[in-house]
N, C-alpha and C. Protein backbone atom coordinates (compact mmCIF):
# COMPACT_ATOMS: atom_id res chain seq x y z
N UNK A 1 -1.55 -12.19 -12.89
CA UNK A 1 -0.35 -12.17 -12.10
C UNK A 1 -0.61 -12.84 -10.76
N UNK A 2 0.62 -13.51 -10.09
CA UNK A 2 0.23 -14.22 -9.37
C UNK A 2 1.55 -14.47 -8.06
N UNK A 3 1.81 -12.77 -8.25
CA UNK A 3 2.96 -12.41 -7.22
C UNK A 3 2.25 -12.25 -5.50
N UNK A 4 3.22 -13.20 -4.97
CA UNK A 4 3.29 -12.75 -3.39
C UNK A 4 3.90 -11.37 -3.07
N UNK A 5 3.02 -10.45 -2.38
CA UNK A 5 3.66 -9.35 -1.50
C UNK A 5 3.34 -9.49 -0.33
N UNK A 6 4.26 -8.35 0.85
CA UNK A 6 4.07 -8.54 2.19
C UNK A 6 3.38 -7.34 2.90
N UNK A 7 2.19 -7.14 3.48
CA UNK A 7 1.69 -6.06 3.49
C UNK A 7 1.62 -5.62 4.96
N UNK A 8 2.35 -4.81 5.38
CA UNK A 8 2.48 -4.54 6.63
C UNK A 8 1.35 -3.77 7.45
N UNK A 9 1.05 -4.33 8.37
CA UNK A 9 -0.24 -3.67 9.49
C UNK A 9 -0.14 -2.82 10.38
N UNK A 10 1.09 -1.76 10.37
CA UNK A 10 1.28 -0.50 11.11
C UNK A 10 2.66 -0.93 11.91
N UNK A 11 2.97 -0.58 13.12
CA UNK A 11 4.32 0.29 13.62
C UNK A 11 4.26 -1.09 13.92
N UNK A 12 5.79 -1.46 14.35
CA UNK A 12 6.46 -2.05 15.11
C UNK A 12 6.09 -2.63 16.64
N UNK A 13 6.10 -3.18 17.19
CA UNK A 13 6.13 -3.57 18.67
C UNK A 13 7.41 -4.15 19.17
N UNK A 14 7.96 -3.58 20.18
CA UNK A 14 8.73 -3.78 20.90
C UNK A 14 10.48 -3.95 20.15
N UNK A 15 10.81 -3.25 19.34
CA UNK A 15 11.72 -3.14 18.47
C UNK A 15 11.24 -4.44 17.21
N UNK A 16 10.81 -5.42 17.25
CA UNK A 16 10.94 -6.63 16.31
C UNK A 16 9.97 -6.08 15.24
N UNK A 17 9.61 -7.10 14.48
CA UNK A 17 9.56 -7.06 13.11
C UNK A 17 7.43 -6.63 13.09
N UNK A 18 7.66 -5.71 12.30
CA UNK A 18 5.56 -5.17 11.99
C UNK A 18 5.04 -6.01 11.99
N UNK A 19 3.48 -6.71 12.68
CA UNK A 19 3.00 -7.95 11.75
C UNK A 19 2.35 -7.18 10.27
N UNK A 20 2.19 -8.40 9.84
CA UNK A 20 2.05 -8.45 8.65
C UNK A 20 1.49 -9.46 7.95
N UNK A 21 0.80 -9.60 6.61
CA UNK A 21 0.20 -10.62 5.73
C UNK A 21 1.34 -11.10 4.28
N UNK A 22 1.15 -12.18 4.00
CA UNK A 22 1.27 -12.42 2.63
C UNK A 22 0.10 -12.41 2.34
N UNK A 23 0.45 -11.68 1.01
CA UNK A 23 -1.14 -11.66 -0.02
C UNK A 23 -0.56 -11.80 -1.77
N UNK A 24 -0.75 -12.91 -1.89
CA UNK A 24 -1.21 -13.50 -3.06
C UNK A 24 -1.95 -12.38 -3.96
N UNK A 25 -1.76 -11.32 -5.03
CA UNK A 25 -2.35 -10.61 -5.55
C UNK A 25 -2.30 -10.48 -6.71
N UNK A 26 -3.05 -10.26 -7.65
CA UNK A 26 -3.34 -10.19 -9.33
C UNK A 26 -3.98 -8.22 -9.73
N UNK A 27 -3.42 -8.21 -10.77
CA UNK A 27 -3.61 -6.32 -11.10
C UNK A 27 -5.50 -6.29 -11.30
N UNK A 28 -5.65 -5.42 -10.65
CA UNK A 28 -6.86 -4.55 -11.44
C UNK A 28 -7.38 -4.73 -12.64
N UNK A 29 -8.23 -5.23 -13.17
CA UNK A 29 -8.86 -4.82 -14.38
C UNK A 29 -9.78 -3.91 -14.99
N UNK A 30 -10.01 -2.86 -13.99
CA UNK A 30 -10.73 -1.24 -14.11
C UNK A 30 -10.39 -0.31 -13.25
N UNK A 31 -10.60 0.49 -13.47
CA UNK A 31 -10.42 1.69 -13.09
C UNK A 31 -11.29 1.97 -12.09
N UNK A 32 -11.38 2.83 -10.46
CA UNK A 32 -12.30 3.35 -9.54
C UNK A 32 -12.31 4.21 -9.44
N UNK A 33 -12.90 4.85 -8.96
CA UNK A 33 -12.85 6.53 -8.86
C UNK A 33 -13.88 6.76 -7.27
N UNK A 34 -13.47 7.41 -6.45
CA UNK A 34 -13.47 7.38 -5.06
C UNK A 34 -13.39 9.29 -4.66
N UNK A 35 -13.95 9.26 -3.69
CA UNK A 35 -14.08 10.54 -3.20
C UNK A 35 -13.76 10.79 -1.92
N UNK A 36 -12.72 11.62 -2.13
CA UNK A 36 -12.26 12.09 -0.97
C UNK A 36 -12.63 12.83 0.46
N UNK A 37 -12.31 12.94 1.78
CA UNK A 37 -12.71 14.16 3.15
C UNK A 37 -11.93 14.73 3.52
N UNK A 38 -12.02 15.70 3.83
CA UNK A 38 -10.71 16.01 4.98
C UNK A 38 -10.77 15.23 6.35
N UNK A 39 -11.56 14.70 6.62
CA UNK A 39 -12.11 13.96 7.92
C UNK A 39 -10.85 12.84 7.36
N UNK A 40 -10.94 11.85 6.30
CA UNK A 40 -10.39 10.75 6.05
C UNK A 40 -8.45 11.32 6.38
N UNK A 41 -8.33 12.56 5.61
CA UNK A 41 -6.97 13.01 5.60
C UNK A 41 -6.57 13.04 6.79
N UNK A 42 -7.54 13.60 7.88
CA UNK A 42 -6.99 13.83 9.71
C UNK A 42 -6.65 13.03 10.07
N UNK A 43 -7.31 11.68 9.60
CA UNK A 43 -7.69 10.49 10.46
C UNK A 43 -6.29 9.52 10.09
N UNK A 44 -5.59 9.70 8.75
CA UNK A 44 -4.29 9.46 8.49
C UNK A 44 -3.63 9.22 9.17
N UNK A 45 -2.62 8.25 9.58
CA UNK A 45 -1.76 7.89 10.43
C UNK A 45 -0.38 7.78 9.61
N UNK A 46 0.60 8.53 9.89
CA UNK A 46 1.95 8.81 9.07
C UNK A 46 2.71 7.33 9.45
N UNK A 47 3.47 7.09 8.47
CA UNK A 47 4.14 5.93 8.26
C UNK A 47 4.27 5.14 7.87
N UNK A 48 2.41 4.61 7.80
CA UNK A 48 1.79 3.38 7.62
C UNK A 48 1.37 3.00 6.36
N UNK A 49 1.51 1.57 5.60
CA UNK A 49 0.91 1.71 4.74
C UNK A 49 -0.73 1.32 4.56
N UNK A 50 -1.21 0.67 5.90
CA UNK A 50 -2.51 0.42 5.80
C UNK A 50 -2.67 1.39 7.14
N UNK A 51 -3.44 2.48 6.95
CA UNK A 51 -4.06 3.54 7.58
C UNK A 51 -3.39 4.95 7.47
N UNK A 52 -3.24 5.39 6.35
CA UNK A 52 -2.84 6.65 5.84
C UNK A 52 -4.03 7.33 5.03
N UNK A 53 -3.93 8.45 4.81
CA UNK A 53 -5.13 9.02 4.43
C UNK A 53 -5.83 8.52 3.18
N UNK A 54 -5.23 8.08 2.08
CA UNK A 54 -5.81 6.99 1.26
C UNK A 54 -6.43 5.82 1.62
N UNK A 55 -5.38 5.43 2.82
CA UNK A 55 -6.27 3.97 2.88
C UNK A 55 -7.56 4.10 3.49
N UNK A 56 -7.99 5.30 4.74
CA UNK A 56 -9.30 5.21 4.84
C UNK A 56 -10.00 5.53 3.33
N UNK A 57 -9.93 7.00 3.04
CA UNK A 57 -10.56 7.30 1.77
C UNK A 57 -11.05 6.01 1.15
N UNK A 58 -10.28 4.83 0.93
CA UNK A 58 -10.74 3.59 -0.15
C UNK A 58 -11.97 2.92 0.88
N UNK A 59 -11.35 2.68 1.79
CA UNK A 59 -12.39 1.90 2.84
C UNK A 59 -13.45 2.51 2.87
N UNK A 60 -13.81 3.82 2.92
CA UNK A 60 -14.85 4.57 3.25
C UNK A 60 -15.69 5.03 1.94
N UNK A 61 -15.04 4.40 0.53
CA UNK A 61 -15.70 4.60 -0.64
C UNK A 61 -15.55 2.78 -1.48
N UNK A 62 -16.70 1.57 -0.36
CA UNK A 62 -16.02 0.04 -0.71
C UNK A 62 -17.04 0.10 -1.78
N UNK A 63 -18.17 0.93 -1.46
CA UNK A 63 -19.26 0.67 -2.49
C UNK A 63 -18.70 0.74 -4.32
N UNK A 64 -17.81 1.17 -4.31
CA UNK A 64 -16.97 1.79 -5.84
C UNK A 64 -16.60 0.58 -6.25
N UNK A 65 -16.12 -0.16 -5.39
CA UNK A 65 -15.59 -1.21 -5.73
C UNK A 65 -16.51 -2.51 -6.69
N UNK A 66 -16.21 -3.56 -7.16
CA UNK A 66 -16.60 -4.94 -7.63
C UNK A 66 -16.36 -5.94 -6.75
N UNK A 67 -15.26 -5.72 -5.79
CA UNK A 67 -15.18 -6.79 -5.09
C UNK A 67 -14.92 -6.54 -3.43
N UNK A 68 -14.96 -7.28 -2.45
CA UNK A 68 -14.82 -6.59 -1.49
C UNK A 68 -13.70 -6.11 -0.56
N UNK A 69 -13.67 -5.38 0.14
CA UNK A 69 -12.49 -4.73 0.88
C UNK A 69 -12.50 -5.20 2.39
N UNK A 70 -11.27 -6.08 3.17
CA UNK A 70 -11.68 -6.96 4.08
C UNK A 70 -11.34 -6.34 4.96
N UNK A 71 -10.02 -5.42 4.98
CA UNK A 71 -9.48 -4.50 5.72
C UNK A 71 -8.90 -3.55 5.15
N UNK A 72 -8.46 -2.24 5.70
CA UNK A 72 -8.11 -1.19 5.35
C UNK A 72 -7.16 -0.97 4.42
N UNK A 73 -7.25 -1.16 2.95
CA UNK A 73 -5.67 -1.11 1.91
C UNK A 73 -4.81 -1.00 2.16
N UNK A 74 -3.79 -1.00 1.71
CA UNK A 74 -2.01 -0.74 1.98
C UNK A 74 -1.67 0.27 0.66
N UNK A 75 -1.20 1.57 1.08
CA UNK A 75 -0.80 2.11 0.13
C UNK A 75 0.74 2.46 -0.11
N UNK A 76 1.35 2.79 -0.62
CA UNK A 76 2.28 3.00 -0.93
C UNK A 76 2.99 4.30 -2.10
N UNK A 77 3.61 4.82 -2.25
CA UNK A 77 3.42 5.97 -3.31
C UNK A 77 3.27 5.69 -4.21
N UNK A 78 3.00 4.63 -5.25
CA UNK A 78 2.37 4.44 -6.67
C UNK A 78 1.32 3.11 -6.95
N UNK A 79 1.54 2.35 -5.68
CA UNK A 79 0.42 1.30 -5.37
C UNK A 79 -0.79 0.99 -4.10
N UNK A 80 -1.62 0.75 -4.70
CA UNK A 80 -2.57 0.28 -3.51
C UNK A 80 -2.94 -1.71 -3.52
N UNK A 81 -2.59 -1.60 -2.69
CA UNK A 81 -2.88 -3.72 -2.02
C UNK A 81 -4.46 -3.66 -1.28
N UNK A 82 -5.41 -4.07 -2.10
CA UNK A 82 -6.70 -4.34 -1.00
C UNK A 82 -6.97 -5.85 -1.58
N UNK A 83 -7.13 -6.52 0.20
CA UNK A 83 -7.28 -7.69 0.34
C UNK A 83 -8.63 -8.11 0.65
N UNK A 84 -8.89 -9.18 -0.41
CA UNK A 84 -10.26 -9.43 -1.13
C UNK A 84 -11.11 -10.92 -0.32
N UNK A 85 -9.43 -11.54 0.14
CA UNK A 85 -10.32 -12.77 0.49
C UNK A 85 -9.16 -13.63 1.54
N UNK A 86 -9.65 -14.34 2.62
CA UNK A 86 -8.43 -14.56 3.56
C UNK A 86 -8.35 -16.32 2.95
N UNK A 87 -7.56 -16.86 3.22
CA UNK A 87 -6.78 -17.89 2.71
C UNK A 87 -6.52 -18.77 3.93
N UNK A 88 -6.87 -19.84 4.40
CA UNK A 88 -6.91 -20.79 5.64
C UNK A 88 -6.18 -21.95 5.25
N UNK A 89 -5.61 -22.61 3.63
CA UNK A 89 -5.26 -23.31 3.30
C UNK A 89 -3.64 -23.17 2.54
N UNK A 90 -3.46 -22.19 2.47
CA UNK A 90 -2.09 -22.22 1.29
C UNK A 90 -1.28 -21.37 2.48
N UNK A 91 -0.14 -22.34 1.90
CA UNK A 91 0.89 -22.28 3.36
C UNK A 91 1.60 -21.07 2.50
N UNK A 92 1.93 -20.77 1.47
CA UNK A 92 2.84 -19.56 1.56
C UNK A 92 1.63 -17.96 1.21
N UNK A 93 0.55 -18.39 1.50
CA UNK A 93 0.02 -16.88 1.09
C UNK A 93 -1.30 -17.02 2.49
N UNK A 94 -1.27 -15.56 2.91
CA UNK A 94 -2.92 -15.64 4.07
C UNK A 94 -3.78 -15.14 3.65
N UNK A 95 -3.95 -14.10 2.43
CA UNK A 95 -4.90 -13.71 1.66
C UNK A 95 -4.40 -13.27 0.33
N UNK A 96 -6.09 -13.46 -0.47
CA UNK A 96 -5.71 -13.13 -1.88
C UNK A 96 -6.22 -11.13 -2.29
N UNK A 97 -5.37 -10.81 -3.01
CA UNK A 97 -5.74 -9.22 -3.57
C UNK A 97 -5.52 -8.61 -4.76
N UNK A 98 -5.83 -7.50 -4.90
CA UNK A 98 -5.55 -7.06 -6.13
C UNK A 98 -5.25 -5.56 -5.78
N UNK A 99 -3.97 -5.27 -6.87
CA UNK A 99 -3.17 -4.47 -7.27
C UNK A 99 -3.40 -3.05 -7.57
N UNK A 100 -4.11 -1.91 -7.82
CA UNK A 100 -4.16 -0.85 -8.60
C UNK A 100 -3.11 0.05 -8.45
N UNK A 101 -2.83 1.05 -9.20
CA UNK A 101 -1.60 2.20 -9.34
C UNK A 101 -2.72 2.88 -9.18
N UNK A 102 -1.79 4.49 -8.90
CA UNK A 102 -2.45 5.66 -8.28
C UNK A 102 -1.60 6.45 -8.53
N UNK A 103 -1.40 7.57 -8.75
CA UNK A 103 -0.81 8.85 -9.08
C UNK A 103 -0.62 10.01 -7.83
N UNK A 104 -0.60 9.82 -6.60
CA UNK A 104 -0.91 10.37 -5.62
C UNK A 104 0.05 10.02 -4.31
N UNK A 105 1.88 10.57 -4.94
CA UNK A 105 2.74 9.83 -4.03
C UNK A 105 3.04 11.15 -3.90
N UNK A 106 2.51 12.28 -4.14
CA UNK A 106 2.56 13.52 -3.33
C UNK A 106 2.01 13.68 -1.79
N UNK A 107 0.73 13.17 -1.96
CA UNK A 107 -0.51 13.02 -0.89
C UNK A 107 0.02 12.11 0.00
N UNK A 108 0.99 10.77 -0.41
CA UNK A 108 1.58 9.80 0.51
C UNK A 108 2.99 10.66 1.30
N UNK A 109 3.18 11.28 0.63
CA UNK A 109 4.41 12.05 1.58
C UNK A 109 4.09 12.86 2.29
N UNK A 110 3.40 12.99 1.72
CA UNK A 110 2.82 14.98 2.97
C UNK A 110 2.19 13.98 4.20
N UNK A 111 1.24 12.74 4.23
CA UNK A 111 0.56 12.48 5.07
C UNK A 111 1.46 11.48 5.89
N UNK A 112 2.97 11.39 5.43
CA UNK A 112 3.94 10.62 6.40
C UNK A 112 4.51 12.08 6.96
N UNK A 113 4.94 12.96 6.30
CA UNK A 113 5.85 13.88 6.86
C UNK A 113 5.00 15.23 7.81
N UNK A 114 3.70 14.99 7.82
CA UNK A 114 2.71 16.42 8.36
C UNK A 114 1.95 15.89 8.98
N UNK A 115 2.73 15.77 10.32
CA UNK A 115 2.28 14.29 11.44
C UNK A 115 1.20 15.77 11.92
N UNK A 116 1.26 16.66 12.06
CA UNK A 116 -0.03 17.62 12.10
C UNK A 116 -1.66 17.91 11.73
N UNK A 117 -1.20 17.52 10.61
CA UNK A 117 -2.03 18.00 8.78
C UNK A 117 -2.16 19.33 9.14
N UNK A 118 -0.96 20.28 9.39
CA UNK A 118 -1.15 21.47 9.00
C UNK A 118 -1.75 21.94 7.99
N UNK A 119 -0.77 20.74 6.53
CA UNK A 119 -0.86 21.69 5.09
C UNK A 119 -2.07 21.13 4.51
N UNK A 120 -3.03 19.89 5.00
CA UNK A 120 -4.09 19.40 5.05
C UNK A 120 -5.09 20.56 5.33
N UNK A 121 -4.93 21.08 6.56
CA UNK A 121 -6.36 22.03 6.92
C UNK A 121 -6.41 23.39 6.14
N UNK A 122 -4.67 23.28 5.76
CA UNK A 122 -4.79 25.35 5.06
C UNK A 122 -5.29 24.80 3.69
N UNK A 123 -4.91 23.72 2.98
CA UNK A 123 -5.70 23.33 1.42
C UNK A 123 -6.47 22.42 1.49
N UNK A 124 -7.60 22.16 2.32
CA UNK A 124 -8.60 21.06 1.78
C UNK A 124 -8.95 20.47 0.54
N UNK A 125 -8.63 20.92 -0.40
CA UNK A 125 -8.89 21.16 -1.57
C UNK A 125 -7.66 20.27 -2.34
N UNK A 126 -6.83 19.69 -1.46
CA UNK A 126 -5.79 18.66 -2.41
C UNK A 126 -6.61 17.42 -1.92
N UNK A 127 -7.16 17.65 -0.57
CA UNK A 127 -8.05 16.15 -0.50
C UNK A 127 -9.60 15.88 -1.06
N UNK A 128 -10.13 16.92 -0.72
CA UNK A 128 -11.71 17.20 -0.96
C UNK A 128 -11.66 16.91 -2.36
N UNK A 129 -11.92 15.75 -2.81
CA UNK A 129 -11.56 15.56 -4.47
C UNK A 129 -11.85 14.12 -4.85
N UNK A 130 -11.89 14.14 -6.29
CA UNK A 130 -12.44 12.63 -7.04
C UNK A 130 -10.63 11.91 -6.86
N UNK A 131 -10.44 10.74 -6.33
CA UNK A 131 -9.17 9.81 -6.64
C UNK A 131 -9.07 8.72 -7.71
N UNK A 132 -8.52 8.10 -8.88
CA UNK A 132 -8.77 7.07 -8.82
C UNK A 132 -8.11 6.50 -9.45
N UNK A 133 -8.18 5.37 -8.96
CA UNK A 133 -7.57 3.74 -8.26
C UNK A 133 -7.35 3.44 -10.51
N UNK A 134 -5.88 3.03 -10.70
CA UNK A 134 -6.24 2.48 -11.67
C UNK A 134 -5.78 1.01 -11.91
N UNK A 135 -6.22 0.53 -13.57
CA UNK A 135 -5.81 -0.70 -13.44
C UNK A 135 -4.58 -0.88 -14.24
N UNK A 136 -4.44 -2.04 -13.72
CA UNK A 136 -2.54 -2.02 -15.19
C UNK A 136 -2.95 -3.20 -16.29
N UNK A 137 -2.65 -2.42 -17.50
CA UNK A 137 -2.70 -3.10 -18.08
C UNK A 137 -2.15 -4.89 -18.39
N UNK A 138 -2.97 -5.64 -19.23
CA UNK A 138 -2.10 -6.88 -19.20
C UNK A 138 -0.52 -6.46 -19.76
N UNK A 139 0.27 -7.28 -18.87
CA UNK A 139 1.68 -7.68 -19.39
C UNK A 139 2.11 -6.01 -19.43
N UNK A 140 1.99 -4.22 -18.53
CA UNK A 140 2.26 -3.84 -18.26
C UNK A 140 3.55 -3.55 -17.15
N UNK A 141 3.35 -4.73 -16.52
CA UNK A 141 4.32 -5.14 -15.09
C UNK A 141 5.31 -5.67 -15.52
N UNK A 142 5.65 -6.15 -16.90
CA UNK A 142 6.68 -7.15 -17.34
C UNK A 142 7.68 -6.18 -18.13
N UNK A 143 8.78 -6.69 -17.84
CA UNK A 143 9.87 -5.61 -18.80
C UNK A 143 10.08 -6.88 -20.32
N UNK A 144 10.79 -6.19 -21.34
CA UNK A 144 10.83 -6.89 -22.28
C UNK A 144 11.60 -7.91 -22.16
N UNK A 145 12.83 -7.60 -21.55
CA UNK A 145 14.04 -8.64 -21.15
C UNK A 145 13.63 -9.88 -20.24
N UNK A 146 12.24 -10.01 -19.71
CA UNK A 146 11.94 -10.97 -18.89
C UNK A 146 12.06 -10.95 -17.34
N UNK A 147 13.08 -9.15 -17.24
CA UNK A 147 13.40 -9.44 -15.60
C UNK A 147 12.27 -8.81 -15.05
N UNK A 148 12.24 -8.81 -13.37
CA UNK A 148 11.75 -8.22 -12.82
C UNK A 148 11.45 -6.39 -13.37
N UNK A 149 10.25 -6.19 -12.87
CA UNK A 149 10.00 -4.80 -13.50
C UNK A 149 10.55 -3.63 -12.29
N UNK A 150 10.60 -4.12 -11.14
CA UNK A 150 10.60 -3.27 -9.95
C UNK A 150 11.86 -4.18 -8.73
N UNK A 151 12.99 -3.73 -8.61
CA UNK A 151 13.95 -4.61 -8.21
C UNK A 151 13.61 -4.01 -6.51
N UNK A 152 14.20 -5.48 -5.87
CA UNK A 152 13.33 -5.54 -4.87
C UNK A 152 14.48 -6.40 -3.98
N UNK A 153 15.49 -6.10 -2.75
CA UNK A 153 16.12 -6.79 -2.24
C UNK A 153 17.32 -7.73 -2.88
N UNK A 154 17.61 -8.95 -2.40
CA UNK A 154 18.50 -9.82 -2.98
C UNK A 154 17.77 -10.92 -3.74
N UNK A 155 18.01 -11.02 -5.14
CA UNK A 155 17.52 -12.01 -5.75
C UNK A 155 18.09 -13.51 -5.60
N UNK A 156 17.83 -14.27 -4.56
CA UNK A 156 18.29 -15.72 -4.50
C UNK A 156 17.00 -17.08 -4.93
N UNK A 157 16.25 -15.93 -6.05
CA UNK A 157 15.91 -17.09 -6.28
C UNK A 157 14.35 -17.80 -5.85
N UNK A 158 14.68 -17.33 -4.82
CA UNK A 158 13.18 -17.90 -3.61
C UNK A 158 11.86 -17.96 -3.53
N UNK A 159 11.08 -18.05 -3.43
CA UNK A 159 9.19 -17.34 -3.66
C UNK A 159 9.07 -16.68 -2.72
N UNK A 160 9.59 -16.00 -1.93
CA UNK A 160 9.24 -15.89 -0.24
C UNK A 160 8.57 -14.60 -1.01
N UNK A 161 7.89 -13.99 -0.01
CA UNK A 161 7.10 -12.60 0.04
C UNK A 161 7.96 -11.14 0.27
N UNK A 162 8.37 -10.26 -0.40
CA UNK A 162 9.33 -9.21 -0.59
C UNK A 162 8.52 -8.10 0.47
N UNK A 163 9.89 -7.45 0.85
CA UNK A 163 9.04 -6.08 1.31
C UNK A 163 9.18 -5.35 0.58
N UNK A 164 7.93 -4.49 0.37
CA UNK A 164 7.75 -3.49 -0.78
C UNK A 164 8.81 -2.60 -0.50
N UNK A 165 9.43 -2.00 -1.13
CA UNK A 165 10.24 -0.54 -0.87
C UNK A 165 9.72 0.60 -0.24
N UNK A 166 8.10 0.62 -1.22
CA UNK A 166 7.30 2.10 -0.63
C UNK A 166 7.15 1.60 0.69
N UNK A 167 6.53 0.68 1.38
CA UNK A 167 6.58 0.70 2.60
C UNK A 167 6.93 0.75 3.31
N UNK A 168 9.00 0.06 3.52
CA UNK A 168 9.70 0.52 4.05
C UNK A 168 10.36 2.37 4.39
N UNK A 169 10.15 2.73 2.72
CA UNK A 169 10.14 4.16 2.75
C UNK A 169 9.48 5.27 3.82
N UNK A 170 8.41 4.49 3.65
CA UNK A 170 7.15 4.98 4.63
C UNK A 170 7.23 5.34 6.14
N UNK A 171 7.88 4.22 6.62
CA UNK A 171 8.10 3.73 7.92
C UNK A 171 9.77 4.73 8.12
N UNK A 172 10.20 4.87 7.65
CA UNK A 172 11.66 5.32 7.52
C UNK A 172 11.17 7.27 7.75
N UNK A 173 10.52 7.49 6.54
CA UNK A 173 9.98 8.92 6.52
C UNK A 173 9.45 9.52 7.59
N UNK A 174 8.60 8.52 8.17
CA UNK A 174 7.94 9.06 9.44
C UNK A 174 8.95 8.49 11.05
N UNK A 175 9.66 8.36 10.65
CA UNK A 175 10.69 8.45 11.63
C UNK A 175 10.24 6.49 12.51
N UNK A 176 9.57 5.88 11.98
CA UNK A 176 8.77 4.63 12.44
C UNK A 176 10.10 3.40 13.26
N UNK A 177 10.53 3.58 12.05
CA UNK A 177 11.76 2.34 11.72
C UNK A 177 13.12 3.25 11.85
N UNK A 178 14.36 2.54 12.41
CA UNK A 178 15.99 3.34 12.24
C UNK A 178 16.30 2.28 10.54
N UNK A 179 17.27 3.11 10.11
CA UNK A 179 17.86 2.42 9.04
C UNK A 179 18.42 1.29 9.05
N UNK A 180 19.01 0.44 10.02
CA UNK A 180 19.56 -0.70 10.41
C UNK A 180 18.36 -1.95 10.52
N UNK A 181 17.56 -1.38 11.35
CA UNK A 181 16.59 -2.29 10.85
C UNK A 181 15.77 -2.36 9.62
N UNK A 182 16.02 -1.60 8.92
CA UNK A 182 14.80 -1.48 7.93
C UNK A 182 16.20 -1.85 6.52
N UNK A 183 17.10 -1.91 6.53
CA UNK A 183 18.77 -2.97 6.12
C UNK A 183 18.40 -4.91 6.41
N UNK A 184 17.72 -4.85 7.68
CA UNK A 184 18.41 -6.34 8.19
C UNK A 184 16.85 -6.96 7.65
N UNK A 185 15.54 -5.99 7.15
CA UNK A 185 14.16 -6.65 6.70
C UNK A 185 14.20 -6.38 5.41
N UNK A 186 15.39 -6.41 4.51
CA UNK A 186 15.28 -6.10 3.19
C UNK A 186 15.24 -7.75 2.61
């Protein structure tokens, strides 16, 4: 696969638009398995999709990996984006990555909505734990009909780089973004 996504690098500045990467990314072809802290869960930053309590967890377990991790993943409630390699030449992408699903869009809500980690410190024990990262199968992402598997904004057609939904979600949940703007970056 050889879809552009747009992977956003935390809050906003000055009302305008998150920076952010295009990343050129292709699915997983194994499975990781990664171990969790409560240290990683504290350290969580609500909203975000690169620095939430998963995304350290991955960073802080690169050794699991096959390939390398350049900066902190982007998660989202059923995907993780880690970017493998930066790109100095191709005008519509700045780095290349790969894809895995994850089962753990419980853990992504609690750590947007428990700007505390109250419910973090009373159960250690939802973080203190094995995670892992999976891969998608070939031609999993494809619906039979040929369309898109995951509808995504206005279809005109374009190559441009989409904003993920979970991320906008993200940013919305934790109070990051108002709805009008997070309407006018669809």
């Amino acid at each position: 696969m050889k879809k552009i996504v747009r992977v956003y690098l935390g809050e906003m500045k000055d009302g305008g638009t998150p920076p952010s990467y295009r990343v050129r990314v292709r699915y997983a072809k194994r499975d990781v398995r990664i171990n969790g802290t409560i240290n990683q869960a504290i350290k969580g930053r609500p909203g975000v999709t690169i620095g939430c309590h998963l995304s350290y967890t991955t960073w802080e377990n690169a050794e699991a990996f096959s390939h390398p991790i350049l900066i902190l993943p982007a998660f989202t409630k059923s995907r993780c984006v880690i970017i493998t390699k930066w790109l100095k030449d191709d005008p519509k992408a700045d780095a290349l990555g790969i894809v895995y699903q994850h089962d753990y869009g419980d853990l992504v809500e609690l750590n947007d909505k428990d700007f505390k980690k109250i419910y973090v410190k009373e159960h250690p024990e939802w973080v203190e734990r094995e995670f892992v990262l999976h891969s998608l199968p070939e031609g999993s992402h494809k619906r039979k009909d040929g369309k898109r598997s995951v509808p995504h904004g206005v279809d005109d057609g374009s190559k441009r780089a989409y904003v993920p939904r979970g991320a906008m979600k993200r940013a919305l949940d934790a109070g990051l973004i108002i709805p009008a703007i997070a309407e006018l970056m669809k």
